[in-house]
C-alpha atoms as a PDB file:
ATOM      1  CA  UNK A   1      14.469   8.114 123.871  1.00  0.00           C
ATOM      2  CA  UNK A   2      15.876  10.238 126.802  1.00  0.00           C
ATOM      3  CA  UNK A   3      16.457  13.793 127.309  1.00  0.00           C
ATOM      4  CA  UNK A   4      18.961  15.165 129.951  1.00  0.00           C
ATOM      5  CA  UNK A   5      21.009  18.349 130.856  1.00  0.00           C
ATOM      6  CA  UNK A   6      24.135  19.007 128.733  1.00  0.00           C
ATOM      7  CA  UNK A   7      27.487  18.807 130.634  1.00  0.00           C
ATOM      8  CA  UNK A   8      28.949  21.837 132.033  1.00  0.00           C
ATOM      9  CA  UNK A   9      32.169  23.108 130.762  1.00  0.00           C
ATOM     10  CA  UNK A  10      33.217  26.188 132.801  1.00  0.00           C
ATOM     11  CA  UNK A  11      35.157  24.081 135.703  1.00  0.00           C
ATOM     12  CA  UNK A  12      36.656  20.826 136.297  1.00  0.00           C
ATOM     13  CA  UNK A  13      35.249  18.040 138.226  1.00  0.00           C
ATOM     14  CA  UNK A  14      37.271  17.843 141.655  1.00  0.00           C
ATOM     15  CA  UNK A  15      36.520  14.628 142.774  1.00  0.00           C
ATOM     16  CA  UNK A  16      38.296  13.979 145.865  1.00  0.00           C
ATOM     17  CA  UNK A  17      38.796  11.264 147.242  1.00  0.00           C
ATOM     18  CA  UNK A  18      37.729   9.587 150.761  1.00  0.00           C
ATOM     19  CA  UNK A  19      39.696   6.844 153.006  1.00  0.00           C
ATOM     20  CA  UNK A  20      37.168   4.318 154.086  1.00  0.00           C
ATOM     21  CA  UNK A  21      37.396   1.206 156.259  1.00  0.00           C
ATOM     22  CA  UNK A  22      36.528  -2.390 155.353  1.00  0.00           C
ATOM     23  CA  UNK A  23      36.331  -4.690 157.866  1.00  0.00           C
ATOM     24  CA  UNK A  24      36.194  -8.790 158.073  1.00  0.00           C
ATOM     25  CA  UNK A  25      35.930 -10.612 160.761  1.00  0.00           C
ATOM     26  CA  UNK A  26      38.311 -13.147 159.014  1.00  0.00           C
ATOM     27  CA  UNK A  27      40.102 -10.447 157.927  1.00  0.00           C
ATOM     28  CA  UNK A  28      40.301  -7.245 159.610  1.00  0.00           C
ATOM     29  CA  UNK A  29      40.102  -4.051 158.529  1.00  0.00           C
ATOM     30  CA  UNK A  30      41.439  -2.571 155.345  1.00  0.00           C
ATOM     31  CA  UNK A  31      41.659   0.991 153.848  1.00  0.00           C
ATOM     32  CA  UNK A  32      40.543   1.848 150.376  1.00  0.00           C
ATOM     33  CA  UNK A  33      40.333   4.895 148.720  1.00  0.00           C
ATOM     34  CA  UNK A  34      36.779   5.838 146.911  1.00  0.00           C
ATOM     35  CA  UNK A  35      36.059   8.793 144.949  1.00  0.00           C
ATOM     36  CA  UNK A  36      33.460  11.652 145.998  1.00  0.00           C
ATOM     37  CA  UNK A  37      30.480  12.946 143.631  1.00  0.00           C
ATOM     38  CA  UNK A  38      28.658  15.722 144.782  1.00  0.00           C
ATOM     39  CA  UNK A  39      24.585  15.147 143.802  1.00  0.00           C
ATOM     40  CA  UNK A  40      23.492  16.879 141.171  1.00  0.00           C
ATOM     41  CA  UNK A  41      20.896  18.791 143.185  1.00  0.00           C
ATOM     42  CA  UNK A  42      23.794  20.529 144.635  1.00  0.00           C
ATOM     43  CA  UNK A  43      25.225  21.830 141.302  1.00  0.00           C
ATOM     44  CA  UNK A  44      24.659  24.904 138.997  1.00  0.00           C
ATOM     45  CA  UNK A  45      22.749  24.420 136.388  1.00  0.00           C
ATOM     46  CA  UNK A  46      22.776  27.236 133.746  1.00  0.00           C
ATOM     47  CA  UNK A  47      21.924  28.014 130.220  1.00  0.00           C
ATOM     48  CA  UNK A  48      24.361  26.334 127.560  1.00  0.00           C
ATOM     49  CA  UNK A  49      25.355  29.825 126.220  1.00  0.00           C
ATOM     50  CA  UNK A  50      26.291  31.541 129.036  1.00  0.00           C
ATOM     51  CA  UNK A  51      26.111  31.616 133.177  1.00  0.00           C
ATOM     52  CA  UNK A  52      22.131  32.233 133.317  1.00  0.00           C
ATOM     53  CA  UNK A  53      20.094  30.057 136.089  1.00  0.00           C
ATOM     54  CA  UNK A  54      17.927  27.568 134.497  1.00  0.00           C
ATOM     55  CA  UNK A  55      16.672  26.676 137.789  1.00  0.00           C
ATOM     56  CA  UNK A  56      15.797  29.200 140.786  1.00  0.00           C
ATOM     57  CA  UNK A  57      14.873  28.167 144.107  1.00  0.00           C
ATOM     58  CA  UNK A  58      12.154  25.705 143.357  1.00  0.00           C
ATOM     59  CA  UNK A  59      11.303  26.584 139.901  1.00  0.00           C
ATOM     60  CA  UNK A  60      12.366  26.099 136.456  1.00  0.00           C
ATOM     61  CA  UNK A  61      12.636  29.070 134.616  1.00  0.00           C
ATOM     62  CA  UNK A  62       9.804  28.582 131.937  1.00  0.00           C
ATOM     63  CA  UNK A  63      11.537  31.417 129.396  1.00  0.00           C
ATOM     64  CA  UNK A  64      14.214  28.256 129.154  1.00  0.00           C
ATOM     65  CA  UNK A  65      12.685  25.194 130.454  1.00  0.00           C
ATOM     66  CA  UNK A  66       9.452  25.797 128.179  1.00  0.00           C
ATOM     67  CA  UNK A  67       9.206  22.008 127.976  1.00  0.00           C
ATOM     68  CA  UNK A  68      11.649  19.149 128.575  1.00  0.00           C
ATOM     69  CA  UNK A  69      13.385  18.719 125.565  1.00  0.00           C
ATOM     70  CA  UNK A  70      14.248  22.526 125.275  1.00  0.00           C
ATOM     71  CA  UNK A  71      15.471  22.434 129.117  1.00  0.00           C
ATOM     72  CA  UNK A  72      17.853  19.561 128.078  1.00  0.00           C
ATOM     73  CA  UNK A  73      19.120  21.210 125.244  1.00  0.00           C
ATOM     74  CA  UNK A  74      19.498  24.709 126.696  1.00  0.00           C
ATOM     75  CA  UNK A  75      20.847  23.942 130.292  1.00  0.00           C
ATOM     76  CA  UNK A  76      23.913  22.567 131.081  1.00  0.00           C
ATOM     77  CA  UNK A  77      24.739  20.857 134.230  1.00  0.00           C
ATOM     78  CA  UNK A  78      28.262  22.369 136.295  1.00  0.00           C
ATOM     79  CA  UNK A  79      30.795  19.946 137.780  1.00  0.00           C
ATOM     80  CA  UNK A  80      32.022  21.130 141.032  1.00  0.00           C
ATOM     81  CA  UNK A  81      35.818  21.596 141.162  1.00  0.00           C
ATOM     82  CA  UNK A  82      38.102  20.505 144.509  1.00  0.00           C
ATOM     83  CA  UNK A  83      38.268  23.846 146.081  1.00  0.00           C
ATOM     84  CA  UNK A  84      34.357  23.754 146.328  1.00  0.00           C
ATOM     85  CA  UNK A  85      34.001  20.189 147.755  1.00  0.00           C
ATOM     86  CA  UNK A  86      36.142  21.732 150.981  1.00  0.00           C
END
């Protein structure tokens, strides 16, 4: 059994992506694209029903969060879309 934060849905994940270099000795160096993710400590995370903090500074907000099932249930985790990742 698990218990995690429901998915936001009030943007759109902007997942950019990033050139990065491989490099062989055989082979030299090649470029391949990879996709960003931004951690989730770095996201909003708000009540399900509406644009309420369920976290503030270092706290939970206990009126929410009272235990970990309810925080999963009533908080919802925000993707960050591409204009926020510049």
């Amino acid at each position: 059994l698990c218990a995690a934060q429901q998915a936001g849905s009030l943007k759109t994940e902007g997942n950019p992506t990033m050139a990065l270099k491989q490099c062989t000795k055989a082979e030299g160096c090649t470029t391949k694209e990879h996709k960003l993710v931004l951690d989730a400590n770095w996201r909003w995370i708000h009540t399900t029903d509406g644009y309420k903090n369920c976290y503030t500074g270092n706290t939970w907000d206990s009126s929410i969060c009272s235990d970990p099932d309810a925080c999963a249930q009533g908080c919802a985790l925000e993707a960050v879309d591409a204009a926020q990742y510049e």
